[in-house]
N, C-alpha and C. Protein backbone atom coordinates (compact mmCIF):
# COMPACT_ATOMS: atom_id res chain seq x y z
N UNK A 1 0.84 -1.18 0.00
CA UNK A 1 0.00 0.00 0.00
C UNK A 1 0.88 1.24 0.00
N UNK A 2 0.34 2.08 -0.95
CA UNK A 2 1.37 3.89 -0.92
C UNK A 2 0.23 4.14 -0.26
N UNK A 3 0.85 5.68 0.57
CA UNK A 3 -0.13 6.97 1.10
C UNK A 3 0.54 7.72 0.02
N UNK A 4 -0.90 8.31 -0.59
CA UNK A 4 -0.44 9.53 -1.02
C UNK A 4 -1.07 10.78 -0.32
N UNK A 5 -0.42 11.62 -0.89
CA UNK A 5 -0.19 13.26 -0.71
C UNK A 5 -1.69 13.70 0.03
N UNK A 6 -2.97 13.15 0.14
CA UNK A 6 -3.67 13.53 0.37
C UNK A 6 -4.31 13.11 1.33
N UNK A 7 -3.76 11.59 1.94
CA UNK A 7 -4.04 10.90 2.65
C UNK A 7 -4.69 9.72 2.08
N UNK A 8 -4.91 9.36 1.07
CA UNK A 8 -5.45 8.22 0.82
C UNK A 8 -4.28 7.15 0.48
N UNK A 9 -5.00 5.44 0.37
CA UNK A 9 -3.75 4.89 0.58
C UNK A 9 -4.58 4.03 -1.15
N UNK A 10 -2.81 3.45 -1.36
CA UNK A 10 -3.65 3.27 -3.12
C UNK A 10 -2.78 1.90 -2.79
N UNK A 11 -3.24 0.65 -3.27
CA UNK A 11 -2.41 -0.49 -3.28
C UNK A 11 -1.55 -0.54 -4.41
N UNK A 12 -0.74 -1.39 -3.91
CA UNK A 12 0.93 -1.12 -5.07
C UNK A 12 0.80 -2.23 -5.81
N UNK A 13 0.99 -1.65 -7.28
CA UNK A 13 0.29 -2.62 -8.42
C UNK A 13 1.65 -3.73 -8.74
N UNK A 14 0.73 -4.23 -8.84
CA UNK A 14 1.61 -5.94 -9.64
C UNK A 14 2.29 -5.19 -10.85
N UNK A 15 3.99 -4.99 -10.13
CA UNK A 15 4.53 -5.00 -11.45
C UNK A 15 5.17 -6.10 -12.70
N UNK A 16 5.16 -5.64 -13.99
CA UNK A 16 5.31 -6.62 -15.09
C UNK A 16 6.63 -6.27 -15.70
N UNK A 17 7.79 -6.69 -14.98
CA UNK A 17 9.37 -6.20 -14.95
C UNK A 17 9.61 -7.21 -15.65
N UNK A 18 9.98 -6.90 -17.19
CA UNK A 18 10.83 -8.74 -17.80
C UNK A 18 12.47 -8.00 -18.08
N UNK A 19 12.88 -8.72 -18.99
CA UNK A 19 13.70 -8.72 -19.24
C UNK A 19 14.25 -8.07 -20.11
N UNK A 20 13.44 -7.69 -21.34
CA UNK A 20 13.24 -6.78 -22.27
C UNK A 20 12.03 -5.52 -21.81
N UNK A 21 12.34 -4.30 -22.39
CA UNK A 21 11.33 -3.23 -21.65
C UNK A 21 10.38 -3.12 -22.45
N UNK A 22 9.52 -2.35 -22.11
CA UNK A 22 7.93 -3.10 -22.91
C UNK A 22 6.87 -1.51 -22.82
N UNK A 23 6.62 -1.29 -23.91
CA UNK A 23 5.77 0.13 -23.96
C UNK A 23 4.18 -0.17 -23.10
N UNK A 24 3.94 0.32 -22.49
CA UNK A 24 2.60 -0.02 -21.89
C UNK A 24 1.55 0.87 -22.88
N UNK A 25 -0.32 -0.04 -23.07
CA UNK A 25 -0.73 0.54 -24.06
C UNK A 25 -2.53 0.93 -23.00
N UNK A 26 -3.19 1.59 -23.71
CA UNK A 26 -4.26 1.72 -22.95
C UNK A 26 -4.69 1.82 -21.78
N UNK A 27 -5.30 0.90 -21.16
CA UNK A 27 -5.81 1.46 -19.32
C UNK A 27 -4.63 1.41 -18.80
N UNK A 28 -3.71 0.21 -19.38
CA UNK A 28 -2.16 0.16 -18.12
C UNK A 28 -1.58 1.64 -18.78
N UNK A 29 -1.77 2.09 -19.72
CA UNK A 29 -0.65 3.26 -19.52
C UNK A 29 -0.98 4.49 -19.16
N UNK A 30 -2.69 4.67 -19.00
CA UNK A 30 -2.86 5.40 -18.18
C UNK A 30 -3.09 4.91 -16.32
N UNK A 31 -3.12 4.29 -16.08
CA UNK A 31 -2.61 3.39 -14.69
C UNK A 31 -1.64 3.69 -13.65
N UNK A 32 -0.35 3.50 -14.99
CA UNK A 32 1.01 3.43 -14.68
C UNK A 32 1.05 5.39 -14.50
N UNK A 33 0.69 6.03 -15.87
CA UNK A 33 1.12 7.20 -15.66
C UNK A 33 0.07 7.97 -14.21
N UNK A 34 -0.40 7.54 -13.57
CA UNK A 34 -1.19 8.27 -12.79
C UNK A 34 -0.29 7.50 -11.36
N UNK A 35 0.53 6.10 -11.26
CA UNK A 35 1.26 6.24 -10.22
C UNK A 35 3.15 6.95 -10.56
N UNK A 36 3.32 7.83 -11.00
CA UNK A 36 4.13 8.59 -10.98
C UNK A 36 4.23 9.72 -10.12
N UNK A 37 5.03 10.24 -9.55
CA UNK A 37 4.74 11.42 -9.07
C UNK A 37 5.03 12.34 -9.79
N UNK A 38 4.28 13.79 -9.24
CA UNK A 38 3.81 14.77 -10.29
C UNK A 38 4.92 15.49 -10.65
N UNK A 39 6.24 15.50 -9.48
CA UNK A 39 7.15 16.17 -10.74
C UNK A 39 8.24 15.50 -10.13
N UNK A 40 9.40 15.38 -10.56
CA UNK A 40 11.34 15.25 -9.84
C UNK A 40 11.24 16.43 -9.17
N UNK A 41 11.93 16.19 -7.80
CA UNK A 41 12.43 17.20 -6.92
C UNK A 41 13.32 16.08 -6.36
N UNK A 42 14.31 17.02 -5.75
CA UNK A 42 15.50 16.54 -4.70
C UNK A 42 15.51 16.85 -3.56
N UNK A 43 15.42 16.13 -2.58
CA UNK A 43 15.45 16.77 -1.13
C UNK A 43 16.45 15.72 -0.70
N UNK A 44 17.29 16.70 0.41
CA UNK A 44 18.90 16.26 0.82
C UNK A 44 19.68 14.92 -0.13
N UNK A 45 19.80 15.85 -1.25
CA UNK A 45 20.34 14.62 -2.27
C UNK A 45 19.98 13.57 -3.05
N UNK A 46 18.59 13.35 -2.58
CA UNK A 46 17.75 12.45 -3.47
C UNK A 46 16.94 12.28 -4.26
N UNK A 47 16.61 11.79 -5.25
CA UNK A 47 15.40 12.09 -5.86
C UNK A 47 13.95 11.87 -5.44
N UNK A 48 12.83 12.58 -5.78
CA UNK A 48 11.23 12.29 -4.74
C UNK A 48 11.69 12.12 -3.47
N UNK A 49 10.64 11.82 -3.01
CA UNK A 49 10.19 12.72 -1.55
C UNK A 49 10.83 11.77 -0.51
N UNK A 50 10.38 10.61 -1.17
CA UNK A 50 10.70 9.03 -0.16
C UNK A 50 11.50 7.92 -0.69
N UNK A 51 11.59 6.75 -0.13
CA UNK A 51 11.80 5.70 -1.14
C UNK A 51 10.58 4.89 -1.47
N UNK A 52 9.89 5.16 -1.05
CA UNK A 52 8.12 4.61 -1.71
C UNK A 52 7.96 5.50 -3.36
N UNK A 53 8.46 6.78 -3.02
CA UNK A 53 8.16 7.13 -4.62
C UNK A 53 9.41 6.51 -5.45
N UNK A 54 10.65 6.84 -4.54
CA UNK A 54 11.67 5.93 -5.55
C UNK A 54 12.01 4.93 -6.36
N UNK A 55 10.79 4.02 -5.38
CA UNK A 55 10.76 2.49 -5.42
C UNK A 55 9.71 2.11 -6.95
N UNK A 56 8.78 3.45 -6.79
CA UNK A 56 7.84 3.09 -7.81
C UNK A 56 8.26 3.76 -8.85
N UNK A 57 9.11 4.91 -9.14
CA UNK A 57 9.51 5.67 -10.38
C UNK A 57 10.70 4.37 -10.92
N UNK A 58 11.52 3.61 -10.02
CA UNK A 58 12.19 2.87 -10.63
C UNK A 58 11.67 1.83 -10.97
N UNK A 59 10.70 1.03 -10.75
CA UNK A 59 9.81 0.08 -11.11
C UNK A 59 9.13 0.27 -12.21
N UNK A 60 8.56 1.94 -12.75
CA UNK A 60 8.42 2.05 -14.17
C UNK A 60 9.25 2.09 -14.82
N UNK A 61 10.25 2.55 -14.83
CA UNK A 61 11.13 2.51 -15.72
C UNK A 61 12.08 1.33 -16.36
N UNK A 62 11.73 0.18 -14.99
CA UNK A 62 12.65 -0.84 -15.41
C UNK A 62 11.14 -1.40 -16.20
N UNK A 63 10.14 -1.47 -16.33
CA UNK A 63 8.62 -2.41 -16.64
C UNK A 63 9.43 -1.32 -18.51
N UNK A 64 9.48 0.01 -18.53
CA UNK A 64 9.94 0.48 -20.10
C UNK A 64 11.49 -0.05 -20.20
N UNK A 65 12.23 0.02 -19.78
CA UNK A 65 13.36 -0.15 -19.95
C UNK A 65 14.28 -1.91 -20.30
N UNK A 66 12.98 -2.80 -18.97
CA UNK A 66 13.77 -3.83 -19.13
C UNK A 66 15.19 -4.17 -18.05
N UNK A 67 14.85 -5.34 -17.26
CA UNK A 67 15.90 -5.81 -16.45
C UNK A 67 17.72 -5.98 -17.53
N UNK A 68 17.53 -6.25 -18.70
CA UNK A 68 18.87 -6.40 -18.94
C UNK A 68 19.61 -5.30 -19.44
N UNK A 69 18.89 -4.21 -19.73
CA UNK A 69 19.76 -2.42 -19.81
C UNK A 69 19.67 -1.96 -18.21
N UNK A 70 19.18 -2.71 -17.18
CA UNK A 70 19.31 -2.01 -15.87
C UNK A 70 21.05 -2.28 -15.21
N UNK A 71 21.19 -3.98 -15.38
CA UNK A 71 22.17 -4.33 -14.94
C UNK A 71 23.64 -4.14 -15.72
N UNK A 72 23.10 -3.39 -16.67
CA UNK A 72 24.78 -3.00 -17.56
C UNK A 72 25.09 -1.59 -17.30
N UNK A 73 23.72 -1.13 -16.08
CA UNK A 73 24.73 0.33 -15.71
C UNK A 73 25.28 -0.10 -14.44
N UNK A 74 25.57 -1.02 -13.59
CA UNK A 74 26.17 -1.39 -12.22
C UNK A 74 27.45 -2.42 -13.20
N UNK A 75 28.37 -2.62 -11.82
CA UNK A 75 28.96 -3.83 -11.54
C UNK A 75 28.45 -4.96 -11.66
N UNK A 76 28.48 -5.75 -12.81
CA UNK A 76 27.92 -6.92 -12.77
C UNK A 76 27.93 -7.96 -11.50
N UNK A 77 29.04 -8.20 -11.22
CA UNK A 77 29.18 -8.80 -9.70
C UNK A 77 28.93 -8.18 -8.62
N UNK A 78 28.29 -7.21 -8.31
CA UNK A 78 27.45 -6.18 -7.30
C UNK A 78 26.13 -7.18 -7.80
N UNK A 79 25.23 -6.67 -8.82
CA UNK A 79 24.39 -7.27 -9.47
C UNK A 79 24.09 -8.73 -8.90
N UNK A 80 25.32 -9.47 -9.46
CA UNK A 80 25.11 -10.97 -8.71
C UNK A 80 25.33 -11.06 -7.27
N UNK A 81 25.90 -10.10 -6.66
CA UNK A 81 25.69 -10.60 -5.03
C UNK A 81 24.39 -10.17 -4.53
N UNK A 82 23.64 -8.90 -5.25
CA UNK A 82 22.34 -9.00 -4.90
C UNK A 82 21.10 -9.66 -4.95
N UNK A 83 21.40 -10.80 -5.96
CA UNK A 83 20.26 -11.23 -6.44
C UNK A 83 20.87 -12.69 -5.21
N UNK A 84 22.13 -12.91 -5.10
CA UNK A 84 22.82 -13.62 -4.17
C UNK A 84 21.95 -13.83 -2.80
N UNK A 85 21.93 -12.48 -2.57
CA UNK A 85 21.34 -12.23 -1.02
C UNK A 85 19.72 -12.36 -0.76
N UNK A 86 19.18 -12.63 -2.55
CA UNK A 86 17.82 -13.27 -1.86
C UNK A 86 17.57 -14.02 -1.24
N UNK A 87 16.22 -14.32 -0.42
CA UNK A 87 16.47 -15.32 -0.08
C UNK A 87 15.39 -16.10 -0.58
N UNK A 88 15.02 -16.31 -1.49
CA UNK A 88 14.66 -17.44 -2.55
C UNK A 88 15.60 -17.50 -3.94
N UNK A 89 16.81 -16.72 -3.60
CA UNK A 89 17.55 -16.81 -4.92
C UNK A 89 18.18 -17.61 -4.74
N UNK A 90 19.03 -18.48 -6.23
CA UNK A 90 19.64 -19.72 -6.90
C UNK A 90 20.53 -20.33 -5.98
N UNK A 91 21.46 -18.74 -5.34
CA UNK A 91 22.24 -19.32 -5.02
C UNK A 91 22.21 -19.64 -3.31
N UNK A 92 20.98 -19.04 -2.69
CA UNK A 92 20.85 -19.30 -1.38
C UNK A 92 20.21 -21.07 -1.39
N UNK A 93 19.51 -21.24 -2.20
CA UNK A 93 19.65 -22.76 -1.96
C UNK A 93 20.15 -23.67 -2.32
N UNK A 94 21.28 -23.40 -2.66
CA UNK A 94 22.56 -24.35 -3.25
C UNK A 94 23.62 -24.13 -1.62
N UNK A 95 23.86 -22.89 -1.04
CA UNK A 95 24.36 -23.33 0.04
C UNK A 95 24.34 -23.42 1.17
């Protein structure tokens, strides 16, 4: 669940993050564009207000962009120790 700005609370939509990024068309893209926030601002160094808006401005962008142009702007092996530290990931149940 987000609170927004007005006090109401909006549930946080099932995102559709693949691998390739993907144009959203009709009700989802007006959907998606109505959980954006209304503009970029920075407060003490960051972008939006919180990491609830952070969390969701980066969640659209990876749903347009696509998981495999996300991980070629990091350290690939950063990358793999995070997905490392799931804990339903590959490599937590192998050891």
């Amino acid at each position: 669940m987000q609170m927004e700005d007005d006090g109401d609370v909006r549930p946080t939509p099932t995102w559709d993050i693949r691998r390739e990024g993907r144009a959203w068309r009709g009700e989802e893209a007006l959907a998606r564009l109505d959980l954006a926030p209304e503009k970029i601002e920075m407060i003490d160094g960051k972008l939006f207000w919180d990491d609830a808006e952070r969390l969701t401005m980066l969640a659209l962008l990876l749903e347009n962009v696509g998981m495999d142009a996300a991980v070629r702007l990091g350290d690939p092996r950063l990358w793999r120790e995070a997905v490392a530290a799931l804990p339903d990931g590959p490599e937590s149940a192998a050891g």
